[in-house]
N, C-alpha and C. Protein backbone atom coordinates (compact mmCIF):
# COMPACT_ATOMS: atom_id res chain seq x y z
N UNK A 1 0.84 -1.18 0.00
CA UNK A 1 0.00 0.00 0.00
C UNK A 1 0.88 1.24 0.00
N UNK A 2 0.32 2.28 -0.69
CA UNK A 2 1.04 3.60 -0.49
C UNK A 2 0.52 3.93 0.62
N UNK A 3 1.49 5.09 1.51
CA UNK A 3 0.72 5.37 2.41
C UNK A 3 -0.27 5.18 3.48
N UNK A 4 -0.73 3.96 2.85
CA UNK A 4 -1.47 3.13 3.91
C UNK A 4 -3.07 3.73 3.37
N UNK A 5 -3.25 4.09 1.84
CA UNK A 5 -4.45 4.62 1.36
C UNK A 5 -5.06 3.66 0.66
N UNK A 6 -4.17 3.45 -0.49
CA UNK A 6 -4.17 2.67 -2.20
C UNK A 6 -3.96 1.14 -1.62
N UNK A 7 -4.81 0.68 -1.90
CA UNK A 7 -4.25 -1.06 -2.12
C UNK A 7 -3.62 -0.93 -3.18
N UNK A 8 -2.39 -2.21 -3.21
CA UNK A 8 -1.47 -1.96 -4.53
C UNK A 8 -2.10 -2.20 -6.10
N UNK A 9 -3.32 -3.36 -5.71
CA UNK A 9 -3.94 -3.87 -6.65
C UNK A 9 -5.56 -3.54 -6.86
N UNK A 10 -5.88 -2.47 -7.55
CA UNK A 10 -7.10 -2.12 -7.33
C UNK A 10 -8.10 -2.17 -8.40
N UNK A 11 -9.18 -3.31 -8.75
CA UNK A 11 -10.22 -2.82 -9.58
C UNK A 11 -11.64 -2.05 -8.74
N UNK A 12 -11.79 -1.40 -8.71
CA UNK A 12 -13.26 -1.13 -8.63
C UNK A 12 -13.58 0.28 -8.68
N UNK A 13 -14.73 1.06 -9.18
CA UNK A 13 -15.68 1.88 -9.44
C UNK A 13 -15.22 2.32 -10.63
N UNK A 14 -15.01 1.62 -12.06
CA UNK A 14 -14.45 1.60 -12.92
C UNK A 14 -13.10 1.94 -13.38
N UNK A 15 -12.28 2.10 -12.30
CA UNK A 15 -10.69 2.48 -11.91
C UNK A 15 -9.75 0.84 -11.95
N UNK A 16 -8.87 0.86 -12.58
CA UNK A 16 -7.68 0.37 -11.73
C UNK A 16 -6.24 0.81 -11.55
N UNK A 17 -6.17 0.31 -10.55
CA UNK A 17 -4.81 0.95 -9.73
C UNK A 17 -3.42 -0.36 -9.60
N UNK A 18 -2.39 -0.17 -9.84
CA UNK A 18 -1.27 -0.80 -9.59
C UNK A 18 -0.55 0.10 -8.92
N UNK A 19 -0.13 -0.26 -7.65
CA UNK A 19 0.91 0.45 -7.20
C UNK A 19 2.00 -0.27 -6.84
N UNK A 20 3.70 0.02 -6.44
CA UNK A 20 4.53 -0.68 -5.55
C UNK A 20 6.03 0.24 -5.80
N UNK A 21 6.76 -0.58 -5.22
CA UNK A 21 8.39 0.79 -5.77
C UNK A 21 9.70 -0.65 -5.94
N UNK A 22 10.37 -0.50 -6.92
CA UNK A 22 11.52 -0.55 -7.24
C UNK A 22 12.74 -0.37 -6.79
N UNK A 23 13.53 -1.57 -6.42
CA UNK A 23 14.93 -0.84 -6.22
C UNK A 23 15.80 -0.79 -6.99
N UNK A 24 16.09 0.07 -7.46
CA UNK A 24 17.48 0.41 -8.68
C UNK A 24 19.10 0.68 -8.15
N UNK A 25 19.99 -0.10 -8.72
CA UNK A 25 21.22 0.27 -8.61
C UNK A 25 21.76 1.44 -10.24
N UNK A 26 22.70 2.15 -9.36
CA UNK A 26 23.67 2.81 -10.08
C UNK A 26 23.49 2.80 -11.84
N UNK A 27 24.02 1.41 -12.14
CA UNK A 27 23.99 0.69 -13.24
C UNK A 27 22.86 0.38 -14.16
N UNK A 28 21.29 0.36 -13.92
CA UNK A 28 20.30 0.36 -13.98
C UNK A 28 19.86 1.46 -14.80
N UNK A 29 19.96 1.67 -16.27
CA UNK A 29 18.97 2.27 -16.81
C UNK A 29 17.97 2.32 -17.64
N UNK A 30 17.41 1.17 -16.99
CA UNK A 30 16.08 0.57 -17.57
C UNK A 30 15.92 -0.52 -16.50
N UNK A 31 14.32 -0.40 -16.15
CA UNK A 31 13.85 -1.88 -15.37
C UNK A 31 12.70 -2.15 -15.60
N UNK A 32 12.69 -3.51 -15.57
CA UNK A 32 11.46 -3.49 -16.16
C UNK A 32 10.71 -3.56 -15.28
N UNK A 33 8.78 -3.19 -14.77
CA UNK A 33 8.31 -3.69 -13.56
C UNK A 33 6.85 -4.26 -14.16
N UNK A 34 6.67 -5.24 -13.38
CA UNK A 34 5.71 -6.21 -13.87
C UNK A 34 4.67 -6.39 -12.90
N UNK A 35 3.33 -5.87 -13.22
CA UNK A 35 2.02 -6.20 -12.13
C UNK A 35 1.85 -7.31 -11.94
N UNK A 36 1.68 -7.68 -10.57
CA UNK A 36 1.13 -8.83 -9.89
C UNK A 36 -0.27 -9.34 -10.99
N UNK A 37 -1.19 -8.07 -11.18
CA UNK A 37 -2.49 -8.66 -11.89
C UNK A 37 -2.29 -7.80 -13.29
N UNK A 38 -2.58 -8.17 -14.26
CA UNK A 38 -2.45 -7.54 -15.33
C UNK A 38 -3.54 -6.12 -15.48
N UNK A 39 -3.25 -5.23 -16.05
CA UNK A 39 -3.93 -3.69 -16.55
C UNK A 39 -5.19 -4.42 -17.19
N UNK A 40 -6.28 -3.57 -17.43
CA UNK A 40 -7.10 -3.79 -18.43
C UNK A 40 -6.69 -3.90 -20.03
N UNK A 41 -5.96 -2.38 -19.94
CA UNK A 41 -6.01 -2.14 -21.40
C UNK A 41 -4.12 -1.37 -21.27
N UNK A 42 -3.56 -1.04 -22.27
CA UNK A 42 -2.64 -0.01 -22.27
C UNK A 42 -2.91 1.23 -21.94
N UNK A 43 -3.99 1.51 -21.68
CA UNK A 43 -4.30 3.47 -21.54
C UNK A 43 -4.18 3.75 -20.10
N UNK A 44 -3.17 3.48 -19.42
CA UNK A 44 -3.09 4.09 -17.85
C UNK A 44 -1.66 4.83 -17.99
N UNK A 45 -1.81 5.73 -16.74
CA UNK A 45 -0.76 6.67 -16.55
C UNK A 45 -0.15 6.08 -15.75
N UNK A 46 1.60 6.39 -15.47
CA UNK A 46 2.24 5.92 -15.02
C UNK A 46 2.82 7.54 -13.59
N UNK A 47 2.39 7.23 -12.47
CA UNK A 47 3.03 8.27 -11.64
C UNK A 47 3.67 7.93 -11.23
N UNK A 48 5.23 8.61 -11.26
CA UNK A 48 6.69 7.75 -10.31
C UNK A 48 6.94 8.73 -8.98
N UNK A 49 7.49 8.23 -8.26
CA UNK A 49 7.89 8.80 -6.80
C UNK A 49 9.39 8.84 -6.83
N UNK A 50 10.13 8.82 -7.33
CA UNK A 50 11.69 8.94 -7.57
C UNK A 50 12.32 9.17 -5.53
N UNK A 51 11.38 9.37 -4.88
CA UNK A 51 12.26 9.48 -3.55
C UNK A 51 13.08 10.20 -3.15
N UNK A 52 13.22 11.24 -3.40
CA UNK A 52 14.29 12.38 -2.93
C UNK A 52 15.78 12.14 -4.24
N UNK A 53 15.61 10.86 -5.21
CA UNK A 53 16.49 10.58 -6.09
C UNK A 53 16.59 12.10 -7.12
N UNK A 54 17.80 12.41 -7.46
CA UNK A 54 17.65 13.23 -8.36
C UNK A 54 17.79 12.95 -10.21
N UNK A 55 17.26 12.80 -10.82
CA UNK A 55 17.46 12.72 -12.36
C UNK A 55 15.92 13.03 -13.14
N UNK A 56 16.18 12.49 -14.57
CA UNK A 56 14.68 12.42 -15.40
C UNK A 56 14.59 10.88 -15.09
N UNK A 57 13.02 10.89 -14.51
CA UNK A 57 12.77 9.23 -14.76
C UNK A 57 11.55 9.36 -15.38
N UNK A 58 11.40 7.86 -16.35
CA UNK A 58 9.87 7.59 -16.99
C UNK A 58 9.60 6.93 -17.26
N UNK A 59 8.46 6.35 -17.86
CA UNK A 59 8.02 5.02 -18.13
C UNK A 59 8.13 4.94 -19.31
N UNK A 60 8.20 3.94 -19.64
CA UNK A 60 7.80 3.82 -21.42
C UNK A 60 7.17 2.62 -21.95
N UNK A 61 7.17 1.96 -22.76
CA UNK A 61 6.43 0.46 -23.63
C UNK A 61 5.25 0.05 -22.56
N UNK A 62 4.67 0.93 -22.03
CA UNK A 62 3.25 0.21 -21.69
C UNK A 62 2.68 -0.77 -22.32
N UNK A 63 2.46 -1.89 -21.60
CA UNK A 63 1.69 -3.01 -21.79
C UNK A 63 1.02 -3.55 -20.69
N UNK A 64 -0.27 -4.45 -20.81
CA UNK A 64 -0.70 -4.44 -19.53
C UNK A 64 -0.29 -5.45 -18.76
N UNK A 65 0.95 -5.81 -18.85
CA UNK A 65 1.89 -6.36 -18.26
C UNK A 65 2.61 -5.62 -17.28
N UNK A 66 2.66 -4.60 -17.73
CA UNK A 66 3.83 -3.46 -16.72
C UNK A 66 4.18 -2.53 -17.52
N UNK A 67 5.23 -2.25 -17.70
CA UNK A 67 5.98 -1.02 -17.94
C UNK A 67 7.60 -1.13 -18.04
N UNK A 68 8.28 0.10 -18.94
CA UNK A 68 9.99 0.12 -18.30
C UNK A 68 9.80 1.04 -17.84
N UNK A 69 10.82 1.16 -16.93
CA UNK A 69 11.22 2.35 -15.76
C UNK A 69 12.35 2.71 -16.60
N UNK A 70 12.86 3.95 -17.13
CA UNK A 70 13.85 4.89 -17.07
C UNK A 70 14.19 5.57 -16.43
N UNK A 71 15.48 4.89 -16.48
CA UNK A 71 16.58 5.89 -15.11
C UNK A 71 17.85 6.80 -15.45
N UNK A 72 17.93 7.86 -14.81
CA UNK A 72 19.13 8.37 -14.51
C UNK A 72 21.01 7.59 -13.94
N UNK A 73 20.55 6.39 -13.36
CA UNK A 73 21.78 5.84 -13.12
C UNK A 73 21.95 7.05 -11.47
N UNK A 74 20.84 5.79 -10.91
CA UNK A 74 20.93 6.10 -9.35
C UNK A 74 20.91 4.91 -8.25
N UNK A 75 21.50 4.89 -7.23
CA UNK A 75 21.02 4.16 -6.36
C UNK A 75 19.56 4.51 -5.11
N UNK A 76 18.75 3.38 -5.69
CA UNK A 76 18.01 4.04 -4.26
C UNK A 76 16.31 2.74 -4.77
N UNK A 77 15.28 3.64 -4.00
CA UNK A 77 13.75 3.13 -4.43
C UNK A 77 12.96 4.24 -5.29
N UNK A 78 12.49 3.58 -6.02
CA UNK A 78 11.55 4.71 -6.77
C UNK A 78 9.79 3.88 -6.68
N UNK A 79 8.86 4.58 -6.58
CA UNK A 79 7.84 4.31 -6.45
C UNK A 79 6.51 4.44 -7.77
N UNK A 80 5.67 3.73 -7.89
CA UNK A 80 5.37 4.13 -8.78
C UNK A 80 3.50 3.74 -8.53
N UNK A 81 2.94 4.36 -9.22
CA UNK A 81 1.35 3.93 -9.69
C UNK A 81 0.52 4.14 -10.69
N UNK A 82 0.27 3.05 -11.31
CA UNK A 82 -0.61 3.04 -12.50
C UNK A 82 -1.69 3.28 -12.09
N UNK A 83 -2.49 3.75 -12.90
CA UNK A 83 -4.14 4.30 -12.69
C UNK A 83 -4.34 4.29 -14.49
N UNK A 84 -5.81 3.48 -14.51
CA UNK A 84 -6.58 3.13 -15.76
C UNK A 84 -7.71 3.45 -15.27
N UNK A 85 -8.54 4.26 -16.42
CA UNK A 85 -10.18 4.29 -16.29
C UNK A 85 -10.77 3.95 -17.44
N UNK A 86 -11.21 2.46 -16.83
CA UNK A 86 -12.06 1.61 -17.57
C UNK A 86 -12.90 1.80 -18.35
């Protein structure tokens, strides 16, 4: 859970939600992250929490599999949550 708000895995009131965070080394610029339950569709946004990390990070090749994470070439956790409206 984020925060203790979001379940990580959320269908309901025509929403779903994936949330969880990543740990990246240094070396790392690209990861891939993979939902426990699959997306509906490809049309969700990807919000990252980078953690006090400093660089550009982003997602890219959405599928409703997951996502890549693009990195700066940091050590640390980055956080992230998908949100789809069904």
């Amino acid at each position: 859970m984020i925060h203790g708000a979001i379940p990580a895995n959320t269908d309901s009131g025509g929403a779903c939600i994936r949330a969880g965070t990543v740990s990246v080394q240094v070396t790392d610029l690209t990861k891939a992250v993979t939902f426990s339950t699959p997306m509906p569709n490809t049309s969700y946004l990807v919000v990252l929490a980078p953690n006090g990390l400093i660089g550009a990070f982003s997602a890219t090749n959405l599928t409703v599999n997951g996502f890549t994470l693009n990195l700066p070439g940091v050590l640390g956790v980055v956080g992230y949550v998908a949100i789809s409206l069904v």
